[in-house]
PDBML (XML) file of the C-alpha atoms, coordinates in Angstrom:
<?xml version="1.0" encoding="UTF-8" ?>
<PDBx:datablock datablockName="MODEL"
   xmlns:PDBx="http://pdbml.pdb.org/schema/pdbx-v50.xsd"
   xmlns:xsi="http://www.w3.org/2001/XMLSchema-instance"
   xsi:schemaLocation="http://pdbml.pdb.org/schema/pdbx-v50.xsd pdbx-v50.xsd">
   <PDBx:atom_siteCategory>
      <PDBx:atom_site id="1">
         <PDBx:B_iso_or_equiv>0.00</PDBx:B_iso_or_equiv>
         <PDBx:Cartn_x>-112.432</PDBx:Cartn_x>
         <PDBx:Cartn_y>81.284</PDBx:Cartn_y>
         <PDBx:Cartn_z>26.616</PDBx:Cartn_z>
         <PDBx:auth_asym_id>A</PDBx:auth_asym_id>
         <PDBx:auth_atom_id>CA</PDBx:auth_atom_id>
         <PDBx:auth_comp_id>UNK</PDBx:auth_comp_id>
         <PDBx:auth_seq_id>1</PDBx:auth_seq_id>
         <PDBx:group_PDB>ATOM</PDBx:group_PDB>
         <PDBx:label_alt_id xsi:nil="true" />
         <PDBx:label_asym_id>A</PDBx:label_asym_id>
         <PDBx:label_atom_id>CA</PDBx:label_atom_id>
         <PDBx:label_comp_id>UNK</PDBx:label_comp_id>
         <PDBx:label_entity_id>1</PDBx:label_entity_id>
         <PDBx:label_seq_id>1</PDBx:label_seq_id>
         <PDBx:occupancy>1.00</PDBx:occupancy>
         <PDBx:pdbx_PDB_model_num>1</PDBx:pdbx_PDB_model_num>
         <PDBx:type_symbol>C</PDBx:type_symbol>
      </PDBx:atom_site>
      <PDBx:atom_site id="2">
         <PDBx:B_iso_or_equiv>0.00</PDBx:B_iso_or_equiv>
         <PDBx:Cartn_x>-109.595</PDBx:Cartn_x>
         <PDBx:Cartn_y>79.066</PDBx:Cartn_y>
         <PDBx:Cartn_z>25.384</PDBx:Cartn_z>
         <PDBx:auth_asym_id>A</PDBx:auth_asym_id>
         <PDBx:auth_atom_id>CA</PDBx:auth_atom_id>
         <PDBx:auth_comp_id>UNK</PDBx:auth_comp_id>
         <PDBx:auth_seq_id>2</PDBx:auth_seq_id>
         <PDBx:group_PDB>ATOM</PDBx:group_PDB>
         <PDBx:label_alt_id xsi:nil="true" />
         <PDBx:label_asym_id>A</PDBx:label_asym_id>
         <PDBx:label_atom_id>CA</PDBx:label_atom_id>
         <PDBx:label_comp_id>UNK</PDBx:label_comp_id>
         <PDBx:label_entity_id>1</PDBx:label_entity_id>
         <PDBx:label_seq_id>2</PDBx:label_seq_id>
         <PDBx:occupancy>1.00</PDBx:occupancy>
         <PDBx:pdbx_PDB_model_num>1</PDBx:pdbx_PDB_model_num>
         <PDBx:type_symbol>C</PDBx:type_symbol>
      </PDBx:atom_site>
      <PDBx:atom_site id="3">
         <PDBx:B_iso_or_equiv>0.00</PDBx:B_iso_or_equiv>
         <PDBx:Cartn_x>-111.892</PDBx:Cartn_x>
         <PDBx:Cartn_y>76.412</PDBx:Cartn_y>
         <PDBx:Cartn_z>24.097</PDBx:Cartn_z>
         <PDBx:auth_asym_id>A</PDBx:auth_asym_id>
         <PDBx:auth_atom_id>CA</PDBx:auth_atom_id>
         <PDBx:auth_comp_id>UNK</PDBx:auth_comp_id>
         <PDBx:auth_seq_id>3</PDBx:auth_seq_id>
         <PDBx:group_PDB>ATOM</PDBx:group_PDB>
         <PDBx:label_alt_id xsi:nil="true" />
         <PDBx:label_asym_id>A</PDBx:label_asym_id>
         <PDBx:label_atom_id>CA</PDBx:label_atom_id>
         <PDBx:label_comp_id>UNK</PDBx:label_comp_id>
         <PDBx:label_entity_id>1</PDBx:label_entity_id>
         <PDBx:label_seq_id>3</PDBx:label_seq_id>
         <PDBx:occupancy>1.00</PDBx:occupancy>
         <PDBx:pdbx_PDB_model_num>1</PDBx:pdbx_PDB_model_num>
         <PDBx:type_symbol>C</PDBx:type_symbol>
      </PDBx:atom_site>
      <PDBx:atom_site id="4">
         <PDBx:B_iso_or_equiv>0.00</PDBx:B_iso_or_equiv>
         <PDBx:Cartn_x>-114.595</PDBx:Cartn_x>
         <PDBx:Cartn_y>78.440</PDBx:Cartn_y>
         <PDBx:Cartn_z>22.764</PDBx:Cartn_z>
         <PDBx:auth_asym_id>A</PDBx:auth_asym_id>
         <PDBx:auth_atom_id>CA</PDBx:auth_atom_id>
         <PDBx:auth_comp_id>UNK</PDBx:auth_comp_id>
         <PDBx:auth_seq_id>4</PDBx:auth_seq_id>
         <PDBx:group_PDB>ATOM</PDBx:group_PDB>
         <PDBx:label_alt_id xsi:nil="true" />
         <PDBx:label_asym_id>A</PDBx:label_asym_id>
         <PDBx:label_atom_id>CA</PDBx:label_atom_id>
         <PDBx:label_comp_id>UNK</PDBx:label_comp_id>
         <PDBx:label_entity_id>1</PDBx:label_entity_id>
         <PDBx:label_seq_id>4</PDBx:label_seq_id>
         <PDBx:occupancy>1.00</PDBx:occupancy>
         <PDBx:pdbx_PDB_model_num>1</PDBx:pdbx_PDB_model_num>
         <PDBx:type_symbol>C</PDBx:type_symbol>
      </PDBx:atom_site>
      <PDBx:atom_site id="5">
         <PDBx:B_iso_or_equiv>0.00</PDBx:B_iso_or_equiv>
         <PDBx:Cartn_x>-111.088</PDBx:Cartn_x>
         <PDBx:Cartn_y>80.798</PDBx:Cartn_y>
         <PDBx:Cartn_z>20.845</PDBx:Cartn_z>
         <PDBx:auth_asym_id>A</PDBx:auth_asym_id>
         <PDBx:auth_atom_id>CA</PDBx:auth_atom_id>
         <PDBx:auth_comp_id>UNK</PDBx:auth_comp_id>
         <PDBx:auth_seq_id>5</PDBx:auth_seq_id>
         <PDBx:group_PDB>ATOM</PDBx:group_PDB>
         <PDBx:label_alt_id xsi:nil="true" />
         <PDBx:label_asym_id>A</PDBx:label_asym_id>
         <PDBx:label_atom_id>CA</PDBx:label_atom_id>
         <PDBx:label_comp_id>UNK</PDBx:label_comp_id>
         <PDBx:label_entity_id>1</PDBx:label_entity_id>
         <PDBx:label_seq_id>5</PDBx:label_seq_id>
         <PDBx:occupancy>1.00</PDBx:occupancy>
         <PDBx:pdbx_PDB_model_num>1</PDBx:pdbx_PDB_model_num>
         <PDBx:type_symbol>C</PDBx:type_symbol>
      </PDBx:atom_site>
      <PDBx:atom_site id="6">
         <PDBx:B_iso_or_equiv>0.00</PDBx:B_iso_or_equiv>
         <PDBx:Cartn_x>-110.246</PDBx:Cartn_x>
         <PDBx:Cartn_y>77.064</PDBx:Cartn_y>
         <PDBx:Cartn_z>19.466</PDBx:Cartn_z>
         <PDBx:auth_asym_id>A</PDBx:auth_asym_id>
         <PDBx:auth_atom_id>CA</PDBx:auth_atom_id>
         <PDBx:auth_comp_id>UNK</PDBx:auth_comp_id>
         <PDBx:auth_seq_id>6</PDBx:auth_seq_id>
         <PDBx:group_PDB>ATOM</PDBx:group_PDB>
         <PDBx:label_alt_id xsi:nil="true" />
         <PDBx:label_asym_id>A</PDBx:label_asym_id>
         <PDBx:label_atom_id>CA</PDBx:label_atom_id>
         <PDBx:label_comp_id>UNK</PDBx:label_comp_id>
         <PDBx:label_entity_id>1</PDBx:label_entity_id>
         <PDBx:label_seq_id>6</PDBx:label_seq_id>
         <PDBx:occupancy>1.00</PDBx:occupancy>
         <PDBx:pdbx_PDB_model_num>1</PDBx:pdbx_PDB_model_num>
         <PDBx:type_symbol>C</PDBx:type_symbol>
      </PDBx:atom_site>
      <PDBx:atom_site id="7">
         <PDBx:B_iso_or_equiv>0.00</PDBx:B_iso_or_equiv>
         <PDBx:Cartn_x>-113.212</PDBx:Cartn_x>
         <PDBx:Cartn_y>75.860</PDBx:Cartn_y>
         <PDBx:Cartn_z>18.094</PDBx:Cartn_z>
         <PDBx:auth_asym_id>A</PDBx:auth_asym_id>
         <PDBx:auth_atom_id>CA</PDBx:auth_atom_id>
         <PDBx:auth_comp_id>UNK</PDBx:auth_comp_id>
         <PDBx:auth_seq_id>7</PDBx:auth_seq_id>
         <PDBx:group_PDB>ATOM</PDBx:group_PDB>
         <PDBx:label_alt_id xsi:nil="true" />
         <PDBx:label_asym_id>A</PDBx:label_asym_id>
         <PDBx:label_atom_id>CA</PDBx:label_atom_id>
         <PDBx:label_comp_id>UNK</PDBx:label_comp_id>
         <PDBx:label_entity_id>1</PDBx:label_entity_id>
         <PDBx:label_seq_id>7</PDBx:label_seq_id>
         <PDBx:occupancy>1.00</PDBx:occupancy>
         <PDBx:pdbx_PDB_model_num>1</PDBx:pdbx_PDB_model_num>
         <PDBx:type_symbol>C</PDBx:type_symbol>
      </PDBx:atom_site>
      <PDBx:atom_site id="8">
         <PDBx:B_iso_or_equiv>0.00</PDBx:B_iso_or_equiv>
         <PDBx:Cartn_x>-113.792</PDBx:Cartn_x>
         <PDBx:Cartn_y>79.181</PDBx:Cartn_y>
         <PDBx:Cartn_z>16.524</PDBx:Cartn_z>
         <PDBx:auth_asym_id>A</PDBx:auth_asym_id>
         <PDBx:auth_atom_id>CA</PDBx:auth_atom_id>
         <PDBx:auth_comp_id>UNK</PDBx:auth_comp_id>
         <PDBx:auth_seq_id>8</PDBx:auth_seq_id>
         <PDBx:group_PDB>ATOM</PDBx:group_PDB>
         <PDBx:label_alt_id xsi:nil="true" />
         <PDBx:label_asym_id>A</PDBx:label_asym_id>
         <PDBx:label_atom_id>CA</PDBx:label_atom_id>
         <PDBx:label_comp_id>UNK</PDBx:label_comp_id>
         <PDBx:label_entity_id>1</PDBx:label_entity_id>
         <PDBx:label_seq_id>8</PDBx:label_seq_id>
         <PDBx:occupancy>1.00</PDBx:occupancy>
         <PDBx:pdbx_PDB_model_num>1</PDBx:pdbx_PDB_model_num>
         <PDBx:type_symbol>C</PDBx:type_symbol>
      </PDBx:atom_site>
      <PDBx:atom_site id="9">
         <PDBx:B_iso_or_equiv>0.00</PDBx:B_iso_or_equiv>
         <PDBx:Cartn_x>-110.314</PDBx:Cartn_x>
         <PDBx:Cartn_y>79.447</PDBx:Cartn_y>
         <PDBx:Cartn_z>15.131</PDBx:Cartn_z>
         <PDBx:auth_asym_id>A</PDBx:auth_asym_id>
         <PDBx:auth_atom_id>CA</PDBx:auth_atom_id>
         <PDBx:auth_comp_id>UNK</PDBx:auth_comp_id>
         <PDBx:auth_seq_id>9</PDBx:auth_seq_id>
         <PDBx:group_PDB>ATOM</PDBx:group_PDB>
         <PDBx:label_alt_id xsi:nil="true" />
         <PDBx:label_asym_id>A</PDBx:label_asym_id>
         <PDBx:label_atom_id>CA</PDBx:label_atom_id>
         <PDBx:label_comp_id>UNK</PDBx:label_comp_id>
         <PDBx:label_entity_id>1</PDBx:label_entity_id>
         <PDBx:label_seq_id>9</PDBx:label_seq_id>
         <PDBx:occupancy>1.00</PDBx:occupancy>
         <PDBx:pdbx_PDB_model_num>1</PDBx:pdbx_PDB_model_num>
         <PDBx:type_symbol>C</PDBx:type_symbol>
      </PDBx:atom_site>
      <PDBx:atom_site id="10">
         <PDBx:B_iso_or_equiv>0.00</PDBx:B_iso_or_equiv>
         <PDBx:Cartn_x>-110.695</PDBx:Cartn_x>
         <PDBx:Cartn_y>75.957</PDBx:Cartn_y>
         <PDBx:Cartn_z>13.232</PDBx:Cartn_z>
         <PDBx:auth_asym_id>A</PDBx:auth_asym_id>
         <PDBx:auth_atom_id>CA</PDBx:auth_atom_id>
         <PDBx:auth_comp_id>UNK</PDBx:auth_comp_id>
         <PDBx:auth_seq_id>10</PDBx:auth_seq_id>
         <PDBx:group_PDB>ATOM</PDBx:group_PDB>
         <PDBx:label_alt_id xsi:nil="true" />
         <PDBx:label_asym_id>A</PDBx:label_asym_id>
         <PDBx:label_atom_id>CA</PDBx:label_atom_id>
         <PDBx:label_comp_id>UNK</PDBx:label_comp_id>
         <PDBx:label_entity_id>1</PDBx:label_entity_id>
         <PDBx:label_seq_id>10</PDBx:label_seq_id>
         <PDBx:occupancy>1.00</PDBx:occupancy>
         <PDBx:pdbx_PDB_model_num>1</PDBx:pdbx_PDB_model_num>
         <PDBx:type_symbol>C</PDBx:type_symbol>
      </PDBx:atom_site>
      <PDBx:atom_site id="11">
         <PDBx:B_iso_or_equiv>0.00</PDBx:B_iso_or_equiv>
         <PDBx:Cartn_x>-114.328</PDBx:Cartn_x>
         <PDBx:Cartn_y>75.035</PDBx:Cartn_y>
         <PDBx:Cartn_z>12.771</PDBx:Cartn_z>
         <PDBx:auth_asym_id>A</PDBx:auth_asym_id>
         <PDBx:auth_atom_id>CA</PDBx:auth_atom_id>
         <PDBx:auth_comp_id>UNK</PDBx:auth_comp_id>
         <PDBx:auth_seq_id>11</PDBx:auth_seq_id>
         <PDBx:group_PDB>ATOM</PDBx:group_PDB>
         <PDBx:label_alt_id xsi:nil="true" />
         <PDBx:label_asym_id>A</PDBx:label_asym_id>
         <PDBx:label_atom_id>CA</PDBx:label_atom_id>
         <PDBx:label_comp_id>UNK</PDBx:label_comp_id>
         <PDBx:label_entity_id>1</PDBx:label_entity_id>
         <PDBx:label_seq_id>11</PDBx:label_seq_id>
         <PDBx:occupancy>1.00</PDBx:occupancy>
         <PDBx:pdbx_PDB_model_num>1</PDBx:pdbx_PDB_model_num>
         <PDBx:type_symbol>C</PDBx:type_symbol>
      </PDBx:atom_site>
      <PDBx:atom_site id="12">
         <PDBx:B_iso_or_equiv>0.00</PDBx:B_iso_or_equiv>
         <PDBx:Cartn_x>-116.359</PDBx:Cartn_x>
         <PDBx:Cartn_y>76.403</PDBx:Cartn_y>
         <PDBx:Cartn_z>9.992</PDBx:Cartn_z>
         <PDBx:auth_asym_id>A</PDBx:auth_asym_id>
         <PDBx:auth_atom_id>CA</PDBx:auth_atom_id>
         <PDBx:auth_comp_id>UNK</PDBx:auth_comp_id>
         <PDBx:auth_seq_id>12</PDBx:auth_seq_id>
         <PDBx:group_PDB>ATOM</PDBx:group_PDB>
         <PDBx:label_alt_id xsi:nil="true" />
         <PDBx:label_asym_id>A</PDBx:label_asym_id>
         <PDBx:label_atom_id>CA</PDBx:label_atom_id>
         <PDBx:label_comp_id>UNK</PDBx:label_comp_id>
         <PDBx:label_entity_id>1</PDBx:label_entity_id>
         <PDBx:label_seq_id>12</PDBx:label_seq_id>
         <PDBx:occupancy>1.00</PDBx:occupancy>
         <PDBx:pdbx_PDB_model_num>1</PDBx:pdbx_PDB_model_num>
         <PDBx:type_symbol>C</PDBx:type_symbol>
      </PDBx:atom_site>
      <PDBx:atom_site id="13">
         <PDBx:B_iso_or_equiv>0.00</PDBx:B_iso_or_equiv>
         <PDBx:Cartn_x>-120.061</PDBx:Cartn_x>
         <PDBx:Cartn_y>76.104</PDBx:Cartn_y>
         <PDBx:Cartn_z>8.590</PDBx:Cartn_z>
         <PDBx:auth_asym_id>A</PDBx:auth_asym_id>
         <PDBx:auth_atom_id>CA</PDBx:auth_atom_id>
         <PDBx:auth_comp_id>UNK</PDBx:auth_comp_id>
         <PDBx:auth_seq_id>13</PDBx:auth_seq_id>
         <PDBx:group_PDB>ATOM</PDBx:group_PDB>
         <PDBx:label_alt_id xsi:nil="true" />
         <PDBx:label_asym_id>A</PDBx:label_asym_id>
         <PDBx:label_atom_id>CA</PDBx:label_atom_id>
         <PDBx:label_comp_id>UNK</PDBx:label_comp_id>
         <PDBx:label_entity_id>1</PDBx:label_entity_id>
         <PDBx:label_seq_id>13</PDBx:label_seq_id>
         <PDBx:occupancy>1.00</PDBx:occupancy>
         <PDBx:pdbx_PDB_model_num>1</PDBx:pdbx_PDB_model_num>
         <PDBx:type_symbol>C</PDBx:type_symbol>
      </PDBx:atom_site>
      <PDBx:atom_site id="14">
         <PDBx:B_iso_or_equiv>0.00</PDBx:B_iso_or_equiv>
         <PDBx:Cartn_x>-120.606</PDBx:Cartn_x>
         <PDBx:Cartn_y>72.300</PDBx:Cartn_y>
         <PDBx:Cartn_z>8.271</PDBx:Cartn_z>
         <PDBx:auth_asym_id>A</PDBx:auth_asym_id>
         <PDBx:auth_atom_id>CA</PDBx:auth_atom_id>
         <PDBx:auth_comp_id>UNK</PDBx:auth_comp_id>
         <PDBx:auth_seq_id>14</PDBx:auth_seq_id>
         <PDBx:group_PDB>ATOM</PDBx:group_PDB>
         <PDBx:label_alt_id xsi:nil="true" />
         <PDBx:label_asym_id>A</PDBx:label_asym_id>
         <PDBx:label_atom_id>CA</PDBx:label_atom_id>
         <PDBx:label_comp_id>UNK</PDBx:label_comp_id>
         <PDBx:label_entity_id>1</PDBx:label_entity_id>
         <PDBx:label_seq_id>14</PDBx:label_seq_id>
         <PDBx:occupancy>1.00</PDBx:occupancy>
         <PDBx:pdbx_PDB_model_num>1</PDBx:pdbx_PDB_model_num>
         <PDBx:type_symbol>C</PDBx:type_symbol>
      </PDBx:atom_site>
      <PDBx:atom_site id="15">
         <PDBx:B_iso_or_equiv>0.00</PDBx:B_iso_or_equiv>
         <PDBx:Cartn_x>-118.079</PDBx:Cartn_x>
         <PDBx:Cartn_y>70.645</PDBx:Cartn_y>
         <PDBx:Cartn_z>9.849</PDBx:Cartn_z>
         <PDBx:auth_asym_id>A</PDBx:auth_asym_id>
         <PDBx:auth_atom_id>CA</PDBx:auth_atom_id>
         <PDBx:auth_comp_id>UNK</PDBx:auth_comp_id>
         <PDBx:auth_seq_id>15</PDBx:auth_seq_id>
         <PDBx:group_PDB>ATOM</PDBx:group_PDB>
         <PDBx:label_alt_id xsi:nil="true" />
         <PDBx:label_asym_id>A</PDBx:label_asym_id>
         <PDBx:label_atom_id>CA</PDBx:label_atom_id>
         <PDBx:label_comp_id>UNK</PDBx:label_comp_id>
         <PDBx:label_entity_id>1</PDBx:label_entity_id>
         <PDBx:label_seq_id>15</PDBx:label_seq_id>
         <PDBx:occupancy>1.00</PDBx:occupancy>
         <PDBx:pdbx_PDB_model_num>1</PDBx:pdbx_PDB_model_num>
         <PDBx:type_symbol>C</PDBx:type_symbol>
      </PDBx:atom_site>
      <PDBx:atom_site id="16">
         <PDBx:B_iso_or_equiv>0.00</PDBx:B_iso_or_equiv>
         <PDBx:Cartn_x>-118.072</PDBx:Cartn_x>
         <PDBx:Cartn_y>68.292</PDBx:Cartn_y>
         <PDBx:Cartn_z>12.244</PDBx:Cartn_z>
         <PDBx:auth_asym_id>A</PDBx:auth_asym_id>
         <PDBx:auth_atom_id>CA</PDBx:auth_atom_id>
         <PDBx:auth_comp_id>UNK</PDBx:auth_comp_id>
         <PDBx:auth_seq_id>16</PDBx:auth_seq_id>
         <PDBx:group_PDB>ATOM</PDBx:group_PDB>
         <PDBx:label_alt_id xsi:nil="true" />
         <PDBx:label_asym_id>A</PDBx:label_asym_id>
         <PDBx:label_atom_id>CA</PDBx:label_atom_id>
         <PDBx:label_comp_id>UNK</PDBx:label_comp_id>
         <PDBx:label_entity_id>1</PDBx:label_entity_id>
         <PDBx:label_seq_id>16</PDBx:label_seq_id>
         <PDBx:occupancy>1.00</PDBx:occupancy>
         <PDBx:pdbx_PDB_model_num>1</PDBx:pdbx_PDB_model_num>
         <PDBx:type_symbol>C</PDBx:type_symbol>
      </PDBx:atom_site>
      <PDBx:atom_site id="17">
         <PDBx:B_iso_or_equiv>0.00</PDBx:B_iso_or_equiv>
         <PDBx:Cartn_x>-116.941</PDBx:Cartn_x>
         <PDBx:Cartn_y>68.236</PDBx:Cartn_y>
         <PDBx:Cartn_z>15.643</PDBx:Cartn_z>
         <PDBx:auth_asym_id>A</PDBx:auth_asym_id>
         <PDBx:auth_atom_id>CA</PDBx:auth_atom_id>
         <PDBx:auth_comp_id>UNK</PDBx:auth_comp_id>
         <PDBx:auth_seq_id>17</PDBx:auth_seq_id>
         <PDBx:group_PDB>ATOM</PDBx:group_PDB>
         <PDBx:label_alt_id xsi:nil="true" />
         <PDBx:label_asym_id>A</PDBx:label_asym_id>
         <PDBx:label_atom_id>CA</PDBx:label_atom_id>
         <PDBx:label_comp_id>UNK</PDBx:label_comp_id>
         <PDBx:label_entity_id>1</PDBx:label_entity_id>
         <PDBx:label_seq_id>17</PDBx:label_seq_id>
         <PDBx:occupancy>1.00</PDBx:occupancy>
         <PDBx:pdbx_PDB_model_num>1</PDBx:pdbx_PDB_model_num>
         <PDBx:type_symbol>C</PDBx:type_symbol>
      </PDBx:atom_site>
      <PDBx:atom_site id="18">
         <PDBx:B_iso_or_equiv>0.00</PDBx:B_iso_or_equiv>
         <PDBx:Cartn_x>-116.722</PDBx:Cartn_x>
         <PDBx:Cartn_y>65.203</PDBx:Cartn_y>
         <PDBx:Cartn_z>17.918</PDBx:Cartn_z>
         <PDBx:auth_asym_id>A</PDBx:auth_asym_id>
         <PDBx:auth_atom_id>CA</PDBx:auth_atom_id>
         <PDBx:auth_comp_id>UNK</PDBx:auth_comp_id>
         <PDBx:auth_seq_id>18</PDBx:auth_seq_id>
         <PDBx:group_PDB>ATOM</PDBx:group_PDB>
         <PDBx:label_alt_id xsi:nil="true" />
         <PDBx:label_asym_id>A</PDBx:label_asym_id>
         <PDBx:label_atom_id>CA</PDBx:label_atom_id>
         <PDBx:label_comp_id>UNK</PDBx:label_comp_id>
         <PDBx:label_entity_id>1</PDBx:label_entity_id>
         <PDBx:label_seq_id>18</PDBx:label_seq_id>
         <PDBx:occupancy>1.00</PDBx:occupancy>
         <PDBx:pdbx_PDB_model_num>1</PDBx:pdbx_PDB_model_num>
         <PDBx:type_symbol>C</PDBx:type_symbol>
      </PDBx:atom_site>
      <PDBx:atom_site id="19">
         <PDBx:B_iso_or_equiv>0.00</PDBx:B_iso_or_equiv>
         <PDBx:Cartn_x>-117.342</PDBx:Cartn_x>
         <PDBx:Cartn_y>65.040</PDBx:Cartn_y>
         <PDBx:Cartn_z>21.615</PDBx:Cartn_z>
         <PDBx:auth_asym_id>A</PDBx:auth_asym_id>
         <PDBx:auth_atom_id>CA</PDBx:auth_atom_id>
         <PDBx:auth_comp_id>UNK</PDBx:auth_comp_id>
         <PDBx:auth_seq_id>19</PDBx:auth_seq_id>
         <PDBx:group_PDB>ATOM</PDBx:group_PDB>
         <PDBx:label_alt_id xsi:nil="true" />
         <PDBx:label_asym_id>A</PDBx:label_asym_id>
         <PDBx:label_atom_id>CA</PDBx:label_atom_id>
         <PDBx:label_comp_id>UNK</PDBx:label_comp_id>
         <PDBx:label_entity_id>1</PDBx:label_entity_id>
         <PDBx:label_seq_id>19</PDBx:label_seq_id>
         <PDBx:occupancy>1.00</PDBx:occupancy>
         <PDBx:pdbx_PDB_model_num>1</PDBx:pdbx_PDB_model_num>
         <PDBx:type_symbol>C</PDBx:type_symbol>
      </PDBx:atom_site>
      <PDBx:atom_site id="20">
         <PDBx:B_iso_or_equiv>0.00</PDBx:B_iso_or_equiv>
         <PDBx:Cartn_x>-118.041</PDBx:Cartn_x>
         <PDBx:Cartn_y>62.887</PDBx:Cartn_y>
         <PDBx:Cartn_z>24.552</PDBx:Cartn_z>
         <PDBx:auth_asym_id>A</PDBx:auth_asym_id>
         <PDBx:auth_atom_id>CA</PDBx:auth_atom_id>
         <PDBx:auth_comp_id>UNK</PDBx:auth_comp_id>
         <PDBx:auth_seq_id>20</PDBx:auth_seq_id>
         <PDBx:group_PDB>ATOM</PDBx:group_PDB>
         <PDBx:label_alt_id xsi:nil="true" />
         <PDBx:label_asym_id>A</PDBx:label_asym_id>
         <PDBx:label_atom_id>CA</PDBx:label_atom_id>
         <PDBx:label_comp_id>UNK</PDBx:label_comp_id>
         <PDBx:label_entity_id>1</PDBx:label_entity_id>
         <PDBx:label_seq_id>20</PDBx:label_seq_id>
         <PDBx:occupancy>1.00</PDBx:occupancy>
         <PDBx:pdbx_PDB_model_num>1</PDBx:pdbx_PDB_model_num>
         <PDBx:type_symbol>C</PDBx:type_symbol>
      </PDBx:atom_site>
      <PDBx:atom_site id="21">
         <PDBx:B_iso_or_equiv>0.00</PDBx:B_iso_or_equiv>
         <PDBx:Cartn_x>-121.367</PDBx:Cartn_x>
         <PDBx:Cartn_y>62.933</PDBx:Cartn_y>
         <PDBx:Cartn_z>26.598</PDBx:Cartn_z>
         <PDBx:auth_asym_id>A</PDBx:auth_asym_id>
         <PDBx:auth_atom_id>CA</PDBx:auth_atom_id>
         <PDBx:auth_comp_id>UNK</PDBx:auth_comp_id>
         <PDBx:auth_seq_id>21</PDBx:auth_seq_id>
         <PDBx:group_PDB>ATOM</PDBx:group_PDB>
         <PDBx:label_alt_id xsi:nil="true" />
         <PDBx:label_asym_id>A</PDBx:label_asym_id>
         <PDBx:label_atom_id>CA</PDBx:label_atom_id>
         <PDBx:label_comp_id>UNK</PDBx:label_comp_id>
         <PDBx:label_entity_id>1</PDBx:label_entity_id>
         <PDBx:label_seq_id>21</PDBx:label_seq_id>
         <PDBx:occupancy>1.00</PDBx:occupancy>
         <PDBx:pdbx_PDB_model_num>1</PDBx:pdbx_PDB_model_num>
         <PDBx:type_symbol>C</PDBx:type_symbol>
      </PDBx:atom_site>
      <PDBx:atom_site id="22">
         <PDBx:B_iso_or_equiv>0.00</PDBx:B_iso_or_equiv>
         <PDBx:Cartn_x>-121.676</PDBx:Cartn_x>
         <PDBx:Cartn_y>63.677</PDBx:Cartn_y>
         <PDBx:Cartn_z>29.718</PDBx:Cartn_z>
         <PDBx:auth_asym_id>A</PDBx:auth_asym_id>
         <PDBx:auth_atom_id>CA</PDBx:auth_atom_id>
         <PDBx:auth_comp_id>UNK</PDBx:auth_comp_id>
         <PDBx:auth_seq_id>22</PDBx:auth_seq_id>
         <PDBx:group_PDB>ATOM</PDBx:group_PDB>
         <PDBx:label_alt_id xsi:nil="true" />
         <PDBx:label_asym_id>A</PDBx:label_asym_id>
         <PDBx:label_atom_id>CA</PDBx:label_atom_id>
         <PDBx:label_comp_id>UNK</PDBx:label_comp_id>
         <PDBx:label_entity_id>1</PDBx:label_entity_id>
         <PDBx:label_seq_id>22</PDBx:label_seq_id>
         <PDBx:occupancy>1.00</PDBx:occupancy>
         <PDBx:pdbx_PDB_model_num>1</PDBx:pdbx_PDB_model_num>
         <PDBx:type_symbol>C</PDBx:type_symbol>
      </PDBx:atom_site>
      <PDBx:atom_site id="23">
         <PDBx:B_iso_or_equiv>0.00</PDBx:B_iso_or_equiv>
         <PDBx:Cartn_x>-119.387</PDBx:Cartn_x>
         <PDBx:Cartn_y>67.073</PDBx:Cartn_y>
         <PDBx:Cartn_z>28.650</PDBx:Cartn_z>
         <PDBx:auth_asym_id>A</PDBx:auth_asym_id>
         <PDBx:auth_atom_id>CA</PDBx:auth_atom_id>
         <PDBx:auth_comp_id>UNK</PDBx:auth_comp_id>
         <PDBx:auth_seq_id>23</PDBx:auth_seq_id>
         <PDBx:group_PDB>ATOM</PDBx:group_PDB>
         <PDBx:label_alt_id xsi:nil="true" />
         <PDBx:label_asym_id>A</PDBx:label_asym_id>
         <PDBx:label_atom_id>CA</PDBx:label_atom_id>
         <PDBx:label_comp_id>UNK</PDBx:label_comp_id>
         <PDBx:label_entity_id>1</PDBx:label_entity_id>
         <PDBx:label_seq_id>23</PDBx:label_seq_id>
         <PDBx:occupancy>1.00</PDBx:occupancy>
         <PDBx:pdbx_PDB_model_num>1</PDBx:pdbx_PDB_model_num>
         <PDBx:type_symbol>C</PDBx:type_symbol>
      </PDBx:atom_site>
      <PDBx:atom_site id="24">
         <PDBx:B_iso_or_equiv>0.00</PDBx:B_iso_or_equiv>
         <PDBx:Cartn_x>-118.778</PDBx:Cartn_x>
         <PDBx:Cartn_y>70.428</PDBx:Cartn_y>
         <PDBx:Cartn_z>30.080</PDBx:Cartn_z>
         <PDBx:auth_asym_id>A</PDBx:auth_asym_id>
         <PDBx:auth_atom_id>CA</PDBx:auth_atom_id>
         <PDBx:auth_comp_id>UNK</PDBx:auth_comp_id>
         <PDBx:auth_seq_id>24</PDBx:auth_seq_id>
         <PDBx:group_PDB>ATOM</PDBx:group_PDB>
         <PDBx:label_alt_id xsi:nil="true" />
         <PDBx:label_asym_id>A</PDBx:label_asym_id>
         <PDBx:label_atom_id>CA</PDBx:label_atom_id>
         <PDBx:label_comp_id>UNK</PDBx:label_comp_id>
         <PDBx:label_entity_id>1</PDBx:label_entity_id>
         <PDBx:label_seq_id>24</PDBx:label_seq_id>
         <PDBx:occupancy>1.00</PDBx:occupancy>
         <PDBx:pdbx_PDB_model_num>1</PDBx:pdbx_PDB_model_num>
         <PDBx:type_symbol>C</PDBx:type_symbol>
      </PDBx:atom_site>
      <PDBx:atom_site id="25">
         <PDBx:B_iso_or_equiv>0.00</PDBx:B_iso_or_equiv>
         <PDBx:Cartn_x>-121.799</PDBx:Cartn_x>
         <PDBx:Cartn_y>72.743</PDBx:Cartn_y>
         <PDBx:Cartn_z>29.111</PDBx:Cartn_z>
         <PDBx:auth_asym_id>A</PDBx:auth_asym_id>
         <PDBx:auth_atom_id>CA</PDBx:auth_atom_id>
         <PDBx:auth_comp_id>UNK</PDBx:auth_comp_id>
         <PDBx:auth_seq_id>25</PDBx:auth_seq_id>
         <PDBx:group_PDB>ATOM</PDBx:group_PDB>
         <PDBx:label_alt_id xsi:nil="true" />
         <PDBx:label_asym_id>A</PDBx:label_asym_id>
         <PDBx:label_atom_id>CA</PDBx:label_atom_id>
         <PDBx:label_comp_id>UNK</PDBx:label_comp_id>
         <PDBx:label_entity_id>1</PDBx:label_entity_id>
         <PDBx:label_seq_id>25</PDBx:label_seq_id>
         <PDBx:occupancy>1.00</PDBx:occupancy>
         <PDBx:pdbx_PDB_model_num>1</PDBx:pdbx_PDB_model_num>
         <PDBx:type_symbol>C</PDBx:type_symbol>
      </PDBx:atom_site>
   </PDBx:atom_siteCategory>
</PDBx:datablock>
């Protein structure tokens, strides 16, 4: 719930976000 509140809290319609493969579902 933390992670999804911080995305959600800074990430709007277009941008990008960054993350490393194999990652937590």
């Amino acid at each position: 719930q933390g992670i999804l509140t911080a995305i959600l809290s800074c990430v709007s319609a277009g941008d990008e976000v960054v993350i490393i493969e194999p990652a937590y579902d």
